[in-house]
N, C-alpha and C. Protein backbone atom coordinates (compact mmCIF):
# COMPACT_ATOMS: atom_id res chain seq x y z
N UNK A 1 144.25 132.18 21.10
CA UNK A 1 143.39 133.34 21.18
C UNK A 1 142.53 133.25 22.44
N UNK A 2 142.26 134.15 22.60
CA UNK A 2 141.80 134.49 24.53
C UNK A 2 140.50 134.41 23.90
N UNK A 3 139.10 133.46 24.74
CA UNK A 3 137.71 133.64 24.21
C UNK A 3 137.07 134.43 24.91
N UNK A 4 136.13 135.13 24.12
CA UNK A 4 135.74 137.00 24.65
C UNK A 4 134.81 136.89 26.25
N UNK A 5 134.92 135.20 26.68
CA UNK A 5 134.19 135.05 28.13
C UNK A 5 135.16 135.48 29.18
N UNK A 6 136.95 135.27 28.13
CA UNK A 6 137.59 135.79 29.21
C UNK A 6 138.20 137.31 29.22
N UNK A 7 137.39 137.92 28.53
CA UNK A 7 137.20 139.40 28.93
C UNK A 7 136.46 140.27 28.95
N UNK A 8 136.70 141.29 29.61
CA UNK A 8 135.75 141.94 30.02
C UNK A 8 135.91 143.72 29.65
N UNK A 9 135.45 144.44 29.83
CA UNK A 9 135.53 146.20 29.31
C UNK A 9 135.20 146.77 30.85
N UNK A 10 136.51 147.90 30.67
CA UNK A 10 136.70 148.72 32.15
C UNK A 10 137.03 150.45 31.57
N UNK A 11 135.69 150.81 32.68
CA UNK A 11 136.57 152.32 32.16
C UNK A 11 137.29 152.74 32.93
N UNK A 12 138.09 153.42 32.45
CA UNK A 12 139.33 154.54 33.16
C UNK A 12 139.25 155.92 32.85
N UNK A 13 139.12 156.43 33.78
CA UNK A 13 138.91 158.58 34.05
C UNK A 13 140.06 158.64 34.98
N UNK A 14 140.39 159.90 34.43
CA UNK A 14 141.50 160.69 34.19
C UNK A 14 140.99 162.27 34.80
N UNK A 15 139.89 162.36 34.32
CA UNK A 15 139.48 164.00 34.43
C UNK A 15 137.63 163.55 33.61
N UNK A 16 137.43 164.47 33.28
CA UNK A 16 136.14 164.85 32.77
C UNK A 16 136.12 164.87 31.14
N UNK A 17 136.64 165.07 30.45
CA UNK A 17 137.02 165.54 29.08
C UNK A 17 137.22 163.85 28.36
N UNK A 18 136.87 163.62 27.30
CA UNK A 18 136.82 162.92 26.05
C UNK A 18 138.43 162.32 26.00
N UNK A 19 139.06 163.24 26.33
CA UNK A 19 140.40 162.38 25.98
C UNK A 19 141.29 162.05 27.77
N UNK A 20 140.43 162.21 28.49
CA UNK A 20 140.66 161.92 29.73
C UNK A 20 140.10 160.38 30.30
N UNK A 21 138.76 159.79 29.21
CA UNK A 21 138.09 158.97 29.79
C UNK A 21 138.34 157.69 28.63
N UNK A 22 138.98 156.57 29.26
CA UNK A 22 139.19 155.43 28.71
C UNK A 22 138.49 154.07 28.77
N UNK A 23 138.68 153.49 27.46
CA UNK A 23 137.59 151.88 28.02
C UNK A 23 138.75 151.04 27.39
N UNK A 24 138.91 149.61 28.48
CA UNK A 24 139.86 148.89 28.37
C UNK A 24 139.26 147.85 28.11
N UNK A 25 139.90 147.10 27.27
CA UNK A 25 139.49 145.23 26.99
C UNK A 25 140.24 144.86 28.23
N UNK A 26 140.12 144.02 29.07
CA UNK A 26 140.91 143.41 30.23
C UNK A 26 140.64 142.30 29.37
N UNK A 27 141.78 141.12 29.54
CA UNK A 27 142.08 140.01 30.04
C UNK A 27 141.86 139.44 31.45
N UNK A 28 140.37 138.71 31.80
CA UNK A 28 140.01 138.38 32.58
C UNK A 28 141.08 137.23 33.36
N UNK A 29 141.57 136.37 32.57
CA UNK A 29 142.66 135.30 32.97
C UNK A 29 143.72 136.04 34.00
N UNK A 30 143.84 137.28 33.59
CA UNK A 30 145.55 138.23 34.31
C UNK A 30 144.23 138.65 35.72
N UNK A 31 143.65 139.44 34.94
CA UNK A 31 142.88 140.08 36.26
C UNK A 31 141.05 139.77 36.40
N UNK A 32 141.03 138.71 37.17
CA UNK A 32 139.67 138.68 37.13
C UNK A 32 138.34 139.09 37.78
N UNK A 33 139.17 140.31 38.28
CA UNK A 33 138.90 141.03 39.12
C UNK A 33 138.70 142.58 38.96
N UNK A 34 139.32 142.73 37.43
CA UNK A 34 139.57 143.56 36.65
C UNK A 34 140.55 144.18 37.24
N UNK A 35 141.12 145.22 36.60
CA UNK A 35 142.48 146.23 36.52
C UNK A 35 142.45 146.93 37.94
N UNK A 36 142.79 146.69 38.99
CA UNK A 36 143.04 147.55 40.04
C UNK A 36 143.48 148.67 39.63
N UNK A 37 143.19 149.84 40.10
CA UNK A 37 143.53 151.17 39.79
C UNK A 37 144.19 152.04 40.60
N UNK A 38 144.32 151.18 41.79
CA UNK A 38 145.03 151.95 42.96
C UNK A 38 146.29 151.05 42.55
N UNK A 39 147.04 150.34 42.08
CA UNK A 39 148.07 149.58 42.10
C UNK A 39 148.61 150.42 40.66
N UNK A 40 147.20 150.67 39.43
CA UNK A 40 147.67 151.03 38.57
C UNK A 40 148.08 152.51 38.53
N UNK A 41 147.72 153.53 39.41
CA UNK A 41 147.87 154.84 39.81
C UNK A 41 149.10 155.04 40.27
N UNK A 42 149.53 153.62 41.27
CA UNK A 42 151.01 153.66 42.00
C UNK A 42 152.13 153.39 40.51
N UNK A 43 151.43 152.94 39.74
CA UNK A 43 152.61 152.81 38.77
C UNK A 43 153.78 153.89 38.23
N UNK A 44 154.80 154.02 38.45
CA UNK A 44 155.67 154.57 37.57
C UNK A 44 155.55 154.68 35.93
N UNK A 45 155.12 156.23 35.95
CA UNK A 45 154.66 156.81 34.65
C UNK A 45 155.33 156.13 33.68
N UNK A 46 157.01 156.19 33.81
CA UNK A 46 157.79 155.61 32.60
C UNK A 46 157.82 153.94 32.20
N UNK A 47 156.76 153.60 33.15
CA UNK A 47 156.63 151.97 32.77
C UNK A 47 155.18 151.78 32.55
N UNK A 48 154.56 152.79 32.61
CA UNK A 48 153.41 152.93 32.34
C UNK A 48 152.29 151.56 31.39
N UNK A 49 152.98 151.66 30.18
CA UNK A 49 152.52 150.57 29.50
C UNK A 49 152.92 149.27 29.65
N UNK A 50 154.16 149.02 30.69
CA UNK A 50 154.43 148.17 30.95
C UNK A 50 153.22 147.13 31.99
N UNK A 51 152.97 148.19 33.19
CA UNK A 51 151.80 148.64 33.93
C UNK A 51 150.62 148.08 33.67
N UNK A 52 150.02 148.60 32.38
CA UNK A 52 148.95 148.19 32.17
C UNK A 52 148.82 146.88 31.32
N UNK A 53 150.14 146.22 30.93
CA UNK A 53 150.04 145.08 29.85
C UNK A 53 149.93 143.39 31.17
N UNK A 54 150.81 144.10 32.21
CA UNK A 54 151.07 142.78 33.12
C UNK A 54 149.33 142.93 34.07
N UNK A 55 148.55 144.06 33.77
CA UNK A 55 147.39 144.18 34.24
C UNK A 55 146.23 143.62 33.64
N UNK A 56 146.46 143.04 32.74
CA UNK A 56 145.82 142.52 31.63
C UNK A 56 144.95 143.23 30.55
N UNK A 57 145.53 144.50 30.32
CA UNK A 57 144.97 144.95 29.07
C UNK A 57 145.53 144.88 28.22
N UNK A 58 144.35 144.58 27.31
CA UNK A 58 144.44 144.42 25.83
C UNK A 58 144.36 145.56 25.03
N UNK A 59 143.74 146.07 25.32
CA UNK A 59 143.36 146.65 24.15
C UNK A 59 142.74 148.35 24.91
N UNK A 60 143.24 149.46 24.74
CA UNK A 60 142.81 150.73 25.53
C UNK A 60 143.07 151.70 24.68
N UNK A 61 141.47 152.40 24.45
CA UNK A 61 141.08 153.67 23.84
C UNK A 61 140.66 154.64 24.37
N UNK A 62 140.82 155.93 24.29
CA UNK A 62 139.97 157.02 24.77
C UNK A 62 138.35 157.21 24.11
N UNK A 63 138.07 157.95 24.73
CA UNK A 63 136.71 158.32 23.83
C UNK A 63 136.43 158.86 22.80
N UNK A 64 137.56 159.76 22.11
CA UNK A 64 137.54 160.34 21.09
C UNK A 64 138.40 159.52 20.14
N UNK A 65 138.78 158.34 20.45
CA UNK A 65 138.76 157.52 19.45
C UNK A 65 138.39 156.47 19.17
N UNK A 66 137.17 156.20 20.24
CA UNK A 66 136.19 155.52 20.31
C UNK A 66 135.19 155.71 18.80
N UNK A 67 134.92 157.52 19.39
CA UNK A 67 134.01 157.65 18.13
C UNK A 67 134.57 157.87 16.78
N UNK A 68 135.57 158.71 16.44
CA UNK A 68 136.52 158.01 15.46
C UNK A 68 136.10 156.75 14.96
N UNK A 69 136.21 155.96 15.91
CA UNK A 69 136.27 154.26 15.77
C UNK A 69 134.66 154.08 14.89
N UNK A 70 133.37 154.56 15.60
CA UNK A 70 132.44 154.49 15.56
C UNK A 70 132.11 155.03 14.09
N UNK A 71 132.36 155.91 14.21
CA UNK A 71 132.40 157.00 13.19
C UNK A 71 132.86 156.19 11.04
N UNK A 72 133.78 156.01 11.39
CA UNK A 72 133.81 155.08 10.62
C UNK A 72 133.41 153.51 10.25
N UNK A 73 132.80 153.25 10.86
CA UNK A 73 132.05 151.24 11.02
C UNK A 73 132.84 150.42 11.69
N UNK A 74 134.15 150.91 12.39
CA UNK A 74 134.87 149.92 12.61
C UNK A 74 134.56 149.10 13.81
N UNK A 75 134.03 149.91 14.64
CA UNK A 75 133.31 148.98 16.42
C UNK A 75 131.61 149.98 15.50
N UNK A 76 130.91 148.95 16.87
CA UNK A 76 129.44 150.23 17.54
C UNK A 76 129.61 150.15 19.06
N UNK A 77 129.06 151.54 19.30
CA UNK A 77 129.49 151.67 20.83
C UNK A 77 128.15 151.40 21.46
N UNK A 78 127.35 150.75 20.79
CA UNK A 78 126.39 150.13 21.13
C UNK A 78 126.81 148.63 22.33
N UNK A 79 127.38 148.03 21.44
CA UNK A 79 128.19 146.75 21.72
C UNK A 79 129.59 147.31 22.25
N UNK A 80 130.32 147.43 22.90
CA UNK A 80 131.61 147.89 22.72
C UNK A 80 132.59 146.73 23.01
N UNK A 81 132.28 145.89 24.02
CA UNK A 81 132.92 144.72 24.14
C UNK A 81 133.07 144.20 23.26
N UNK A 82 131.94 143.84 22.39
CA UNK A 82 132.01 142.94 21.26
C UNK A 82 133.31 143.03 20.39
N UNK A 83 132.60 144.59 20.10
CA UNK A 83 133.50 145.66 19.07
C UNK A 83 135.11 145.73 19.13
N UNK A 84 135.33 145.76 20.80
CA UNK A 84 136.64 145.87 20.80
C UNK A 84 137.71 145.14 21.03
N UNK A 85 136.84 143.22 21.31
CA UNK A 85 137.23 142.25 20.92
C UNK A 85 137.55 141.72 19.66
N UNK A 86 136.78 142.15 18.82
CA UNK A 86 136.82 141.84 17.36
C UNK A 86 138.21 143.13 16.58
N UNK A 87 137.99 144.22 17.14
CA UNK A 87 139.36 144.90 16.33
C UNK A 87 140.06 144.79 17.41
N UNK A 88 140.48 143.68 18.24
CA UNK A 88 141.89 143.32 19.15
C UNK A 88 142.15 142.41 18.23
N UNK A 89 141.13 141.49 17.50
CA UNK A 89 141.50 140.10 17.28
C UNK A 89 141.76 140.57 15.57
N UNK A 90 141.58 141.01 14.86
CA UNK A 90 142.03 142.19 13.83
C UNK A 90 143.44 142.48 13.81
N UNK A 91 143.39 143.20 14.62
CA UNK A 91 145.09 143.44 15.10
C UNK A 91 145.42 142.56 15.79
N UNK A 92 145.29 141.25 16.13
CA UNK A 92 146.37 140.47 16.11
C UNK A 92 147.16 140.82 17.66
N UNK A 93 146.18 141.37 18.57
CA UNK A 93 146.17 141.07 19.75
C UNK A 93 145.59 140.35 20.63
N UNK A 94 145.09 139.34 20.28
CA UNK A 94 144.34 138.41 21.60
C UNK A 94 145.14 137.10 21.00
């Protein structure tokens, strides 16, 4: 299991709108530098998730299912790192 020093939370925009704007768990170990976005922009759409997994994310939500998320107890977007370390490690992704 990856310890939560080696990651970190990145947002990603798209546009302006709720389901345009993303927050990523990075894996600091892959990128410690976090997720380049000009490398990740060059990516080929259809490998897309391929893209963002060798980039070191873990774990990537929009905002509207952030609060969803919120909404029900499952993170606080108070904490969000915390939050979205703990339901990576939940699901059985870190």
């Amino acid at each position: 299991m990856i310890p939560i020093e080696k990651t970190g939370i990145e947002e990603l925009s798209f546009g302006d709108s709720k389901e345009d704007i993303f927050h990523i768990l990075v894996n600091k170990q892959i990128s410690p530098d976090g997720i380049d976005l000009e490398k990740l922009r060059l990516a080929d759409p259809r490998n897309f998730d391929a893209a963002l997994t060798s980039a070191g994310c873990i774990i990537m939500l929009n905002e509207i299912e952030i609060d969803e998320l919120a909404k029900r107890g499952e993170i606080k977007k108070t904490d969000l790192h915390q939050s979205l370390y703990e339901l990576a490690s939940r699901e059985g992704l870190l």
